[in-house]
C-alpha atoms as a PDB file:
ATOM      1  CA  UNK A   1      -7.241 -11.270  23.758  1.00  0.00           C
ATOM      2  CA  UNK A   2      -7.807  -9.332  20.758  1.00  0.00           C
ATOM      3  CA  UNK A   3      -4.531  -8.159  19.939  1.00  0.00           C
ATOM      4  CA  UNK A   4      -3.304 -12.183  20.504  1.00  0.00           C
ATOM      5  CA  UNK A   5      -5.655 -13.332  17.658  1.00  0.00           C
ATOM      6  CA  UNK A   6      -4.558 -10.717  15.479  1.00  0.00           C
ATOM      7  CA  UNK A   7      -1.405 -11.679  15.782  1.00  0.00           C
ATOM      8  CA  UNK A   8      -1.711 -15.240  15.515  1.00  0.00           C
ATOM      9  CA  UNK A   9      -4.040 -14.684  12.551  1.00  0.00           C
ATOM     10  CA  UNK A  10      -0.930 -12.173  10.613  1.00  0.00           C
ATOM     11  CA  UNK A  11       1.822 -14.930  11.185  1.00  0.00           C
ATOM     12  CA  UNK A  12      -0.336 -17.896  10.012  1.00  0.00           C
ATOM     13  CA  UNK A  13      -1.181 -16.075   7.264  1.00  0.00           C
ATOM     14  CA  UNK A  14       2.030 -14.376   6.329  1.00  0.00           C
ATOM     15  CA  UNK A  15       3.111 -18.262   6.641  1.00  0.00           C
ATOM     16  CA  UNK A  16       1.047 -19.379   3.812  1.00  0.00           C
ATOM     17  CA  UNK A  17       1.811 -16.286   1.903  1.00  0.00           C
ATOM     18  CA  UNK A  18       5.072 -17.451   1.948  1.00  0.00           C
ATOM     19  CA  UNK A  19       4.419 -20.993   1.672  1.00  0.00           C
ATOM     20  CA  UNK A  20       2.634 -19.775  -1.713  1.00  0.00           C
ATOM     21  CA  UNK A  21       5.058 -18.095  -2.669  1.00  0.00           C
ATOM     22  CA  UNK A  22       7.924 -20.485  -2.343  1.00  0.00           C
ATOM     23  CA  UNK A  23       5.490 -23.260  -4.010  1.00  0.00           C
ATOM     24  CA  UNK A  24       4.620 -20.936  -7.313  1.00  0.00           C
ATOM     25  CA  UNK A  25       8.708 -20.273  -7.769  1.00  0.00           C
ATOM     26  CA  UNK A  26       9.403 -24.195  -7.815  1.00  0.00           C
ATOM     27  CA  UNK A  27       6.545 -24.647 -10.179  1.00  0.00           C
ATOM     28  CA  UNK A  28       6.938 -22.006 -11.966  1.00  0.00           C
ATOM     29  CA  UNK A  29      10.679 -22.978 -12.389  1.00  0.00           C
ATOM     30  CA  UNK A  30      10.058 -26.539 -13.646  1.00  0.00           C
ATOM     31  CA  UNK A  31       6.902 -25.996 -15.508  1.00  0.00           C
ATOM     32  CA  UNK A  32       9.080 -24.597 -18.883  1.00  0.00           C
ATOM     33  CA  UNK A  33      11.263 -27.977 -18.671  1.00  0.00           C
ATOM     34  CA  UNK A  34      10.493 -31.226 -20.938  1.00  0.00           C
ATOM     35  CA  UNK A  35       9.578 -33.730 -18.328  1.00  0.00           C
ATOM     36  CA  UNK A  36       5.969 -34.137 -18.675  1.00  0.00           C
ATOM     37  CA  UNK A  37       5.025 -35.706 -15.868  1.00  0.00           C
ATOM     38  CA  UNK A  38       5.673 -32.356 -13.748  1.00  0.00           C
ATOM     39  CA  UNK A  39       2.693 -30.852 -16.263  1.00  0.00           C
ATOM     40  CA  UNK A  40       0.010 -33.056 -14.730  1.00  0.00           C
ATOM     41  CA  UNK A  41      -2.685 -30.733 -13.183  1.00  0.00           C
ATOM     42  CA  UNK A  42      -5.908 -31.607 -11.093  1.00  0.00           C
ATOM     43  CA  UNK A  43      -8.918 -29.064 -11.881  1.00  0.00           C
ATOM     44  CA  UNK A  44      -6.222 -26.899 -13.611  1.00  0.00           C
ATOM     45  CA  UNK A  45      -3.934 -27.087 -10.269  1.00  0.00           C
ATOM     46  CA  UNK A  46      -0.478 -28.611 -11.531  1.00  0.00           C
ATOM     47  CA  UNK A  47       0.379 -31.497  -9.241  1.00  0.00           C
ATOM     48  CA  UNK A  48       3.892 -29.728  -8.484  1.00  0.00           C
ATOM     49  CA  UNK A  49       1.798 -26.865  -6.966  1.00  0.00           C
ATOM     50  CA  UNK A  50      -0.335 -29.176  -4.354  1.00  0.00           C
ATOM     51  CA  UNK A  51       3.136 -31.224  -3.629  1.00  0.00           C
ATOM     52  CA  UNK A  52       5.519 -28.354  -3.026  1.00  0.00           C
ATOM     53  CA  UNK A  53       2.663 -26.043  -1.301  1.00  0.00           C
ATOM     54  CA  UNK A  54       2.276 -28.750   1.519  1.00  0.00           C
ATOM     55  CA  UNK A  55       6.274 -29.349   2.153  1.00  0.00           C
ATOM     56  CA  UNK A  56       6.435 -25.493   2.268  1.00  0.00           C
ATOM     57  CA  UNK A  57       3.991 -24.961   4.669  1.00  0.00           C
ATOM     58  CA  UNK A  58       6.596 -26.550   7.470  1.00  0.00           C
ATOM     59  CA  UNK A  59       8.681 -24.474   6.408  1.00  0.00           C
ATOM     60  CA  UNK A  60       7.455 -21.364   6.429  1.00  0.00           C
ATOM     61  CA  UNK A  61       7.957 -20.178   9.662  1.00  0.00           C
ATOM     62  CA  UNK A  62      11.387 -20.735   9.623  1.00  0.00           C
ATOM     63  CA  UNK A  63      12.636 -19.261   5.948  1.00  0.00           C
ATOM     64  CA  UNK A  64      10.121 -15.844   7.648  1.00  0.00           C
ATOM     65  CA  UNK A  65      12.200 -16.303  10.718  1.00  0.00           C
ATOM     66  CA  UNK A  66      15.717 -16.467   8.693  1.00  0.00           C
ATOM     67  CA  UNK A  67      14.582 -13.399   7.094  1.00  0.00           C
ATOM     68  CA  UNK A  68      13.866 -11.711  10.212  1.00  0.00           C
ATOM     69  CA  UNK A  69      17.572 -12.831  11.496  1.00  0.00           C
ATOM     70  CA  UNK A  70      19.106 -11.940   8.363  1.00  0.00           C
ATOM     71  CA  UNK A  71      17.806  -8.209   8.686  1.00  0.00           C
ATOM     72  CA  UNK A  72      18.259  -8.291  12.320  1.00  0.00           C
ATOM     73  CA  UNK A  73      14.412  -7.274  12.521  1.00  0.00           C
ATOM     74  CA  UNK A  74      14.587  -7.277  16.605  1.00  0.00           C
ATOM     75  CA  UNK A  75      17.517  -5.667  16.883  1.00  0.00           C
ATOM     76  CA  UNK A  76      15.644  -2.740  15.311  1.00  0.00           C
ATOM     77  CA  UNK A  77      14.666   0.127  17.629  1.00  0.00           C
ATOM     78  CA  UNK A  78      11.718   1.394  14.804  1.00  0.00           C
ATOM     79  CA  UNK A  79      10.370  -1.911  13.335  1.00  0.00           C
ATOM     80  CA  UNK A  80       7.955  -0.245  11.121  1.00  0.00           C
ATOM     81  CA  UNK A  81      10.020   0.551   7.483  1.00  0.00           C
ATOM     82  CA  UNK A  82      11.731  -3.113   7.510  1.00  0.00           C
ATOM     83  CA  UNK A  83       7.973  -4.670   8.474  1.00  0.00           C
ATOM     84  CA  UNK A  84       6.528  -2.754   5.789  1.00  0.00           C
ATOM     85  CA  UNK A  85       9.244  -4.066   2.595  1.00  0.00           C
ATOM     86  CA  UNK A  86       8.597  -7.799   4.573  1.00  0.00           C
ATOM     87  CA  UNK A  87       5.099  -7.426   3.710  1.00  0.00           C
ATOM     88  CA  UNK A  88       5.590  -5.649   0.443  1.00  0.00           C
ATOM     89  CA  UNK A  89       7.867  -8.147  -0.856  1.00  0.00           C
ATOM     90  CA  UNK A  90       5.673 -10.929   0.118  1.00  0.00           C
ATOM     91  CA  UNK A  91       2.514  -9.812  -1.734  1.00  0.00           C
ATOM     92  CA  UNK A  92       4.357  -8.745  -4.544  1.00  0.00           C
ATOM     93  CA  UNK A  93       6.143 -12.369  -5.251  1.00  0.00           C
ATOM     94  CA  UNK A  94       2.824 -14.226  -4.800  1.00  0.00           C
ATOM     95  CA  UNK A  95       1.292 -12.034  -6.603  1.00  0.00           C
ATOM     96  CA  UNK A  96       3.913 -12.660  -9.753  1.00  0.00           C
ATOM     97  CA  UNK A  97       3.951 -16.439  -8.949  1.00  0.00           C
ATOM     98  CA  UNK A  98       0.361 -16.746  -8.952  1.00  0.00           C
ATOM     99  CA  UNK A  99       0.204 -14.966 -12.837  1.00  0.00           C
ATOM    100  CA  UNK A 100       3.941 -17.309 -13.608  1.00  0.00           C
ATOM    101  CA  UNK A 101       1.788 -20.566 -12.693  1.00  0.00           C
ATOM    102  CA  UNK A 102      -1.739 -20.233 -13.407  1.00  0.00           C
ATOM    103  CA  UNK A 103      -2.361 -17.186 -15.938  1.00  0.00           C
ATOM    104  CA  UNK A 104       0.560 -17.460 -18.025  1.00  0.00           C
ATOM    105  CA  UNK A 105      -1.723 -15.735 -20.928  1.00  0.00           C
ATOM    106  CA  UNK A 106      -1.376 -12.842 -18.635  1.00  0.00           C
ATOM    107  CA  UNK A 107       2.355 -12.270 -18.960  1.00  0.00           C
ATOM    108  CA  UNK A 108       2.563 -11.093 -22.905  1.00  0.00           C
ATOM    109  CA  UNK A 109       1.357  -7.901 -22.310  1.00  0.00           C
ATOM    110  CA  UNK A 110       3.452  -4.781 -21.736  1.00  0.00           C
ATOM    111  CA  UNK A 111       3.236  -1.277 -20.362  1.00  0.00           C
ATOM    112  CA  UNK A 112       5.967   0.750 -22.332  1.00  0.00           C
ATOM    113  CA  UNK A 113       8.207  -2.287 -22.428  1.00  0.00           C
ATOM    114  CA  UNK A 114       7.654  -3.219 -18.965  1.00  0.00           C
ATOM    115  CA  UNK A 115       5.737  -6.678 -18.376  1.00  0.00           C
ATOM    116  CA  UNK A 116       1.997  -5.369 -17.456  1.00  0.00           C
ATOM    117  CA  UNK A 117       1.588  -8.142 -14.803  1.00  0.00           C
ATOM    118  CA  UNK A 118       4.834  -6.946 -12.767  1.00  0.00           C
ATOM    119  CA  UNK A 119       3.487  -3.620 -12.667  1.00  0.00           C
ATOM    120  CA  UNK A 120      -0.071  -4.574 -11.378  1.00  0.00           C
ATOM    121  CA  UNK A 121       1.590  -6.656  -9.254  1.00  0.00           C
ATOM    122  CA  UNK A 122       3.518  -3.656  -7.702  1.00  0.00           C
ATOM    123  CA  UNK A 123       0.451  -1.698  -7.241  1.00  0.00           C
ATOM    124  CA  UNK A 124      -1.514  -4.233  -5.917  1.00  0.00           C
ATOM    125  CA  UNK A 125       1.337  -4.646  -2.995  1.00  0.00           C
ATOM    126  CA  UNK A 126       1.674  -1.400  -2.657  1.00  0.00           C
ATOM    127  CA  UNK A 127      -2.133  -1.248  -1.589  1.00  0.00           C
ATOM    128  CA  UNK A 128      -2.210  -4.454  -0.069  1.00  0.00           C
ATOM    129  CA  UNK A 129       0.722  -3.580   2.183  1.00  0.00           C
ATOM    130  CA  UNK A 130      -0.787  -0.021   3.564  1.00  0.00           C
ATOM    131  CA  UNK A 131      -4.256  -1.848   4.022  1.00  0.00           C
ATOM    132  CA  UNK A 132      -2.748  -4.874   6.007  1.00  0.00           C
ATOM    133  CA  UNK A 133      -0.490  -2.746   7.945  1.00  0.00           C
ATOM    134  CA  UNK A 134      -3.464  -0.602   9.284  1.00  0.00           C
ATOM    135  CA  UNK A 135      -5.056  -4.139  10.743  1.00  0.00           C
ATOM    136  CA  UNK A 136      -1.726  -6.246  12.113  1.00  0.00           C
ATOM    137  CA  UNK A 137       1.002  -3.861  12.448  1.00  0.00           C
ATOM    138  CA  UNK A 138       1.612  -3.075  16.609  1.00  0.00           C
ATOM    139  CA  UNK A 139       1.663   0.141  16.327  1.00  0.00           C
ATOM    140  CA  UNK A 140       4.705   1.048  19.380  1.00  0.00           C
ATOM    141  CA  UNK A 141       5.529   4.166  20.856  1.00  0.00           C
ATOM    142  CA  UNK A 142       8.013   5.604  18.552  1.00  0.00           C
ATOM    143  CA  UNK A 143       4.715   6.071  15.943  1.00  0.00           C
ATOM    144  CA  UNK A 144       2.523   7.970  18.360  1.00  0.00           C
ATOM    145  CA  UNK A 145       2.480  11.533  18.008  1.00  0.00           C
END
C-alpha cells in the first residue's frame, strides 16, 4: 500500500513539476513582448502564468510520457541513470523558470561570467535530485549489492 502512494504521490507531482515548468517557459517567453495585456498579474502572479499552468496540467502526463517513449525508458534493462537526468532536468528548468517569471532582479548577477541563477539552479537539482531519488526511486534488483 505504501509503495502505491509513493508512487502515485512522485507522478502527480513530477506532473505539476512539469506542468510548472511548461507554464513559466510560455510566460516567460511572452512576458519581454509589447502586448500589455499579457503583463496583467493578480497578487504579483501574471495572468499568463494561472492560464497556461491550468491547460498544462492535462497535459502533463502525456509530454512526461513522450519523454519516456522518446528515450525508450522501458525498454531499459537499468532504469536508474535515465530516471535520474528525468528528474534532474525537471528541477533544474522550474527552477530557471521560476527566477525567468517571478524574480527577474535575480538574473543580473554573474559567477565568472556565468548567470548566478543558472548555477544555483544546477546545484539545487543536483541536491534535489539525490534527495528525491532516495524517497520515490524503486530501487530493482540490478542496484542491490
Amino acid at each position: 500500500m505504501r509503495g502505491f502512494l509513493l508512487q502515485t504521490f512522485n507522478k502527480y507531482f513530477q506532473n505539476c513539476l512539469v506542468a510548472i515548468m511548461m507554464a513559466c517557459s510560455v510566460t516567460a517567453l511572452f512576458s519581454s513582448t509589447s502586448f500589455t495585456w499579457l503583463k496583467i498579474e493578480i497578487f504579483h502572479i501574471p495572468i499568463l502564468f494561472i492560464f497556461i499552468l491550468s491547460l498544462s496540467l492535462f497535459i502533463s502526463e502525456e509530454v512526461r510520457n513522450s519523454f519516456k517513449k522518446v528515450l525508450k525508458f522501458d525498454k531499459r534493462e537499468d532504469k536508474r541513470p535515465i530516471w535520474q537526468v528525468g528528474v534532474g532536468m525537471i528541477f533544474f528548468f522550474v527552477q530557471v523558470g521560476l527566477i525567468e517569471v517571478f524574480f527577474r532582479s535575480l538574473m543580473g548577477y554573474d559567477l565568472g561570467g556565468m548567470p548566478l541563477y543558472i548555477v544555483f539552479a544546477f546545484m539545487n537539482a543536483f541536491l534535489a535530485t539525490v534527495i528525491y531519488e532516495e524517497i520515490f526511486y524503486e530501487k530493482n534488483e540490478i542496484h542491490h549489492a
